[in-house]
N, C-alpha and C. Protein backbone atom coordinates (compact mmCIF):
# COMPACT_ATOMS: atom_id res chain seq x y z
N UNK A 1 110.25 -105.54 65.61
CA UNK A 1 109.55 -106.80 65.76
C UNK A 1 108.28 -106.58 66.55
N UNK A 2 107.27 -107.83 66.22
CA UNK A 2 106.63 -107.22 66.81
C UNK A 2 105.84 -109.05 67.92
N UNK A 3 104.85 -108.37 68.49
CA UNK A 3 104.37 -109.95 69.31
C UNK A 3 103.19 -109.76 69.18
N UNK A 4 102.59 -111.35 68.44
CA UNK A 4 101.41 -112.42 67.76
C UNK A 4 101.55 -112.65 68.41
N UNK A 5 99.98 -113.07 69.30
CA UNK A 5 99.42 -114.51 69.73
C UNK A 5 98.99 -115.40 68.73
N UNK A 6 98.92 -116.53 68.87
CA UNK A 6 98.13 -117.72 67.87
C UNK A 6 97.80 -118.42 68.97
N UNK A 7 97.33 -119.48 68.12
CA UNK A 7 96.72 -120.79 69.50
C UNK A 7 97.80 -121.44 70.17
N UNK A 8 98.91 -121.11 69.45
CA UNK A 8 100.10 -121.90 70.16
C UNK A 8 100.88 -120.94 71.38
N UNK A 9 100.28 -119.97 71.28
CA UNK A 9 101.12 -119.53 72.35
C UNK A 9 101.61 -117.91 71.79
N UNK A 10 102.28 -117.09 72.30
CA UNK A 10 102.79 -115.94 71.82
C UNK A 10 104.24 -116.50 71.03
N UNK A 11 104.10 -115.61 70.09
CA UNK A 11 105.26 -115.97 69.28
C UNK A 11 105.88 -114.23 68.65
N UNK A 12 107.21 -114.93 68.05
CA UNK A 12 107.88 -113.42 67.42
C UNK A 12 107.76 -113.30 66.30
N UNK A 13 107.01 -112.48 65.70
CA UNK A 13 106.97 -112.39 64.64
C UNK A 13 107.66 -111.07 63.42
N UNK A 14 108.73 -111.15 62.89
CA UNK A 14 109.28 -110.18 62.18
C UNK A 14 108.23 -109.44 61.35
N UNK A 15 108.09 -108.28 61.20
CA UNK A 15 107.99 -107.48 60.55
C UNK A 15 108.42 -106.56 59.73
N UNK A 16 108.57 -106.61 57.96
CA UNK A 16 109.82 -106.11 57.11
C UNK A 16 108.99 -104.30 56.82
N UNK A 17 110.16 -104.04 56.41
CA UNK A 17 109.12 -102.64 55.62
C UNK A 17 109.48 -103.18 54.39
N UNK A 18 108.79 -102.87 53.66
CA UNK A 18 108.76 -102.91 51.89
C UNK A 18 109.12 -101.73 51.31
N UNK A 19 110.78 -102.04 50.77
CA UNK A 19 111.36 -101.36 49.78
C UNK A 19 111.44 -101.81 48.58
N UNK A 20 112.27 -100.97 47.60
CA UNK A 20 112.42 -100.99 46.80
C UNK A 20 113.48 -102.98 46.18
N UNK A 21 113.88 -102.96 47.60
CA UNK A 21 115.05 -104.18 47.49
C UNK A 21 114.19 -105.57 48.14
N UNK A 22 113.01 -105.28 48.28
CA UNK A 22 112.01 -106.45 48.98
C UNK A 22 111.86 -107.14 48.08
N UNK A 23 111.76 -108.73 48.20
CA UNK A 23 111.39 -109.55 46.88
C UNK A 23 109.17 -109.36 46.60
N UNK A 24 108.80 -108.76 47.73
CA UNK A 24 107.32 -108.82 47.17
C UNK A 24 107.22 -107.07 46.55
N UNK A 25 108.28 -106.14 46.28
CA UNK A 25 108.39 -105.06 45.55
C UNK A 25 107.63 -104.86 44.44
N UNK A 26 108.27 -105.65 43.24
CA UNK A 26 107.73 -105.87 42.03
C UNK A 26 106.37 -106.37 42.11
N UNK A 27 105.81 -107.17 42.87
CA UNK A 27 104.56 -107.57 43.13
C UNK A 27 103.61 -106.63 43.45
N UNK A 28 103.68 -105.89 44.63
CA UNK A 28 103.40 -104.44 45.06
C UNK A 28 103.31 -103.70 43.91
N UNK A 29 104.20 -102.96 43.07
CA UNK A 29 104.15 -102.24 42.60
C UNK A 29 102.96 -102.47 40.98
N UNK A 30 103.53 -103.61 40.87
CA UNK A 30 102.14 -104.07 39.57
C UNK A 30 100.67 -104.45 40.16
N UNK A 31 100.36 -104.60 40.90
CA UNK A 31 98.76 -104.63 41.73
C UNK A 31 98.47 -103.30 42.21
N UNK A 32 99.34 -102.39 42.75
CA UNK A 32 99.13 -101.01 42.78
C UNK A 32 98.93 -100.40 41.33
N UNK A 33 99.90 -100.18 40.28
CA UNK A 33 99.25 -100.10 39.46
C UNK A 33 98.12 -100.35 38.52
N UNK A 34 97.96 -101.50 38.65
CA UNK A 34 96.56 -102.21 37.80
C UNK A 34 95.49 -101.90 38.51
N UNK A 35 95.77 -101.22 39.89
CA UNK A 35 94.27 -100.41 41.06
C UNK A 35 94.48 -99.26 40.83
N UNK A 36 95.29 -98.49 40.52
CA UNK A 36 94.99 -97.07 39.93
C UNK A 36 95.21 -96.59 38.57
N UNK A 37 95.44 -97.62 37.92
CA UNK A 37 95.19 -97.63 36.40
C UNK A 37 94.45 -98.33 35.91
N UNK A 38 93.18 -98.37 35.43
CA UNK A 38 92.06 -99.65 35.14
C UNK A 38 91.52 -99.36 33.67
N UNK A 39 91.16 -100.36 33.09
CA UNK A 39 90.45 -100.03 31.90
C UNK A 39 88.93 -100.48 32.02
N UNK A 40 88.06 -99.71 31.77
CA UNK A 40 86.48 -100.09 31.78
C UNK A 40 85.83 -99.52 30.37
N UNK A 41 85.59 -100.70 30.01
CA UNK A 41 84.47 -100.32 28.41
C UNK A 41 85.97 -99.41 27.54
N UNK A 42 86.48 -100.15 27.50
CA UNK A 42 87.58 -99.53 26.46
C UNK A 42 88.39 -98.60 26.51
N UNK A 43 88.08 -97.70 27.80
CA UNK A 43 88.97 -96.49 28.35
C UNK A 43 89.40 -96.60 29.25
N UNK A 44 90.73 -95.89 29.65
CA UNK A 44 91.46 -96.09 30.35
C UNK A 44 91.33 -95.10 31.91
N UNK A 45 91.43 -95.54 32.75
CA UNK A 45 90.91 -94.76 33.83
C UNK A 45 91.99 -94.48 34.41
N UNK A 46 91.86 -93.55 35.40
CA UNK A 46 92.87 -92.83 36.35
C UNK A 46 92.18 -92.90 38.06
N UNK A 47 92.46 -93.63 38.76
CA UNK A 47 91.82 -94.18 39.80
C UNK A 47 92.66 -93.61 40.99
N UNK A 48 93.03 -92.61 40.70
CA UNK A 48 94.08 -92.35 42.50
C UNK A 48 93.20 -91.40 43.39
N UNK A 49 93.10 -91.96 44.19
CA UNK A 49 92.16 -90.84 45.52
C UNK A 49 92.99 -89.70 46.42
N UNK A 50 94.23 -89.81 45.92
CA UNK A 50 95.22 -88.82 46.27
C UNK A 50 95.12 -89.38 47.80
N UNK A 51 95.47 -89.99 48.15
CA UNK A 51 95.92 -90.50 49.58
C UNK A 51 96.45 -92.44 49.50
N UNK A 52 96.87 -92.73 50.29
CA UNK A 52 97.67 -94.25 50.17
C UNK A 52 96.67 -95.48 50.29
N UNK A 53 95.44 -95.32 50.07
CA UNK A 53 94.73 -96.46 50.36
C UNK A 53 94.59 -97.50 49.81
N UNK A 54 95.19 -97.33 48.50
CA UNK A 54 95.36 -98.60 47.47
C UNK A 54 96.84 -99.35 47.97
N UNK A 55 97.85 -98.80 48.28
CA UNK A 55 98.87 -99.22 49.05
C UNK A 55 98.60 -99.72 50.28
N UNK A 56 97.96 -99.39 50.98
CA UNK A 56 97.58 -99.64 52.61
C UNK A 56 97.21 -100.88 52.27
N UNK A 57 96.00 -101.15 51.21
CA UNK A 57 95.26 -102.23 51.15
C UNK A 57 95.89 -103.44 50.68
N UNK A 58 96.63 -103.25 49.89
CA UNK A 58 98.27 -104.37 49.45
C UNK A 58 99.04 -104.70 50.67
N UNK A 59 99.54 -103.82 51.19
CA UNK A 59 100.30 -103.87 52.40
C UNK A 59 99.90 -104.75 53.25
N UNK A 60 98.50 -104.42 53.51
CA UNK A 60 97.62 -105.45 54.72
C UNK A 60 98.07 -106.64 54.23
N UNK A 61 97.48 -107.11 52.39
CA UNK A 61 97.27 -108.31 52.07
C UNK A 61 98.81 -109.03 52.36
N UNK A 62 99.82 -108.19 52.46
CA UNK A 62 101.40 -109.01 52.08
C UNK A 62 101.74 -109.64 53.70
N UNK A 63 102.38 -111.01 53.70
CA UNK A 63 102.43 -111.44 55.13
C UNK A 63 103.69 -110.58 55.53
N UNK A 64 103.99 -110.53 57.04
CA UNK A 64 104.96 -110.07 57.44
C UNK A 64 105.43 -108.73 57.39
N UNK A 65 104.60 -107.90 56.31
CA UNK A 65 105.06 -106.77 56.56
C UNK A 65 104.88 -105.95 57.42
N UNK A 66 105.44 -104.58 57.56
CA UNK A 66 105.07 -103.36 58.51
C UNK A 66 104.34 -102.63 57.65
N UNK A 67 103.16 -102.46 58.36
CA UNK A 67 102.26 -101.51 57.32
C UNK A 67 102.89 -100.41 57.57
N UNK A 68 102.95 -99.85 58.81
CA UNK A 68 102.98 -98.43 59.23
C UNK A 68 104.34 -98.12 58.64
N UNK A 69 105.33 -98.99 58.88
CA UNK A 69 106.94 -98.43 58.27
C UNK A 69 106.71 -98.31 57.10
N UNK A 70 106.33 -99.33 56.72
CA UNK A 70 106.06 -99.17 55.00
C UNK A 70 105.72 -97.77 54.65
N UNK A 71 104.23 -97.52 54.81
CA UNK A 71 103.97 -96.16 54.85
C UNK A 71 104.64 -95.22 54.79
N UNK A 72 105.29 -94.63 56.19
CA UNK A 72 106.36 -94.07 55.92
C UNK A 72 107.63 -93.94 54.77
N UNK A 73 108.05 -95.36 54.60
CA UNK A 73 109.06 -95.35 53.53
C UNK A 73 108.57 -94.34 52.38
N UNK A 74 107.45 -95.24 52.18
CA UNK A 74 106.93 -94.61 50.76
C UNK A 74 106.81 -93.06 50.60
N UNK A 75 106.72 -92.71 52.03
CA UNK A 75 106.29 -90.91 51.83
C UNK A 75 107.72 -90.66 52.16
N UNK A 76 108.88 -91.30 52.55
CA UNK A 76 109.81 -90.46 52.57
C UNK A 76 110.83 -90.19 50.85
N UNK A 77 109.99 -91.00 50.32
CA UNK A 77 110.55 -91.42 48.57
C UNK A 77 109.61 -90.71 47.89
N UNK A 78 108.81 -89.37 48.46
CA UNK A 78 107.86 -88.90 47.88
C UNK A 78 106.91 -89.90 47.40
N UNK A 79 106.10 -90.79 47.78
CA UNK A 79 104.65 -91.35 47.89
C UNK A 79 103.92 -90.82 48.51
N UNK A 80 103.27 -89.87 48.58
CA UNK A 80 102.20 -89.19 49.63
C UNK A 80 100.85 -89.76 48.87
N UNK A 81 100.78 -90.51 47.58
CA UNK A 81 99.59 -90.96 46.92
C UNK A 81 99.83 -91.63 46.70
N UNK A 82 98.72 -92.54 46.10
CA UNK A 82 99.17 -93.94 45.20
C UNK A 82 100.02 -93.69 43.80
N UNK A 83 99.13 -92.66 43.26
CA UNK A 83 99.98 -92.01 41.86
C UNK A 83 101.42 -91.51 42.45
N UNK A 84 101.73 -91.18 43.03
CA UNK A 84 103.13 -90.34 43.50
C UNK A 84 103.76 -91.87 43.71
N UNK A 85 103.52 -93.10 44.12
CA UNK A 85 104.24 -94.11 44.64
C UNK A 85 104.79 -94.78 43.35
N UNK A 86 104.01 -94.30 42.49
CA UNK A 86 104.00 -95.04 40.86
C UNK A 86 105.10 -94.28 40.20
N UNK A 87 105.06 -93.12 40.22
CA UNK A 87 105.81 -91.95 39.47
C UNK A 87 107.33 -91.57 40.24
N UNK A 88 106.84 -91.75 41.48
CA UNK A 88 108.33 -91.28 41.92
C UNK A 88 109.17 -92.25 42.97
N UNK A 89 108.84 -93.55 43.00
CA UNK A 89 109.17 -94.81 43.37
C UNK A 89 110.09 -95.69 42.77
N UNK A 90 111.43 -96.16 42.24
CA UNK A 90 111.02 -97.74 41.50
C UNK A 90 112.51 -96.85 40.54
């Protein structure tokens, strides 16, 4: 867990990691794909920078999660990339 301030005061705020059993999973995993798989002018692209930054950047957007655990998860399920999170994830 972790501790938010807001205007109201300090509060507790949970923080999940995102697995495979998370209900924003499936969500995650299709916006990660459609960012490292793209189509432009009719071809199909391959967009992975070989490091997690397309994940990082989902992660941020999802409320409540743990980025950093997350992270981890993913590299302990072999994700060390965005492509590796796609391929050897799920």
């Amino acid at each position: 867990m972790s501790v938010t301030a807001n205007r109201k005061g300090p509060q507790m705020e949970k923080r999940e990691v995102l697995t495979e059993k998370h209900a924003y999973w499936r969500g995650f995993m299709i916006r990660l794909n459609d960012m490292v798989n793209t189509r432009e002018y009719g071809q199909f692209l391959f967009n992975c920078r070989h490091d997690l930054s397309f994940s990082t950047k989902i992660l941020k957007s999802l409320p409540n999660i743990d980025v950093e655990g997350s992270i981890e998860y993913l590299k302990s399920k072999g994700g060390f990339c965005d492509c590796e999170v796609l391929m050897n994830i799920d």
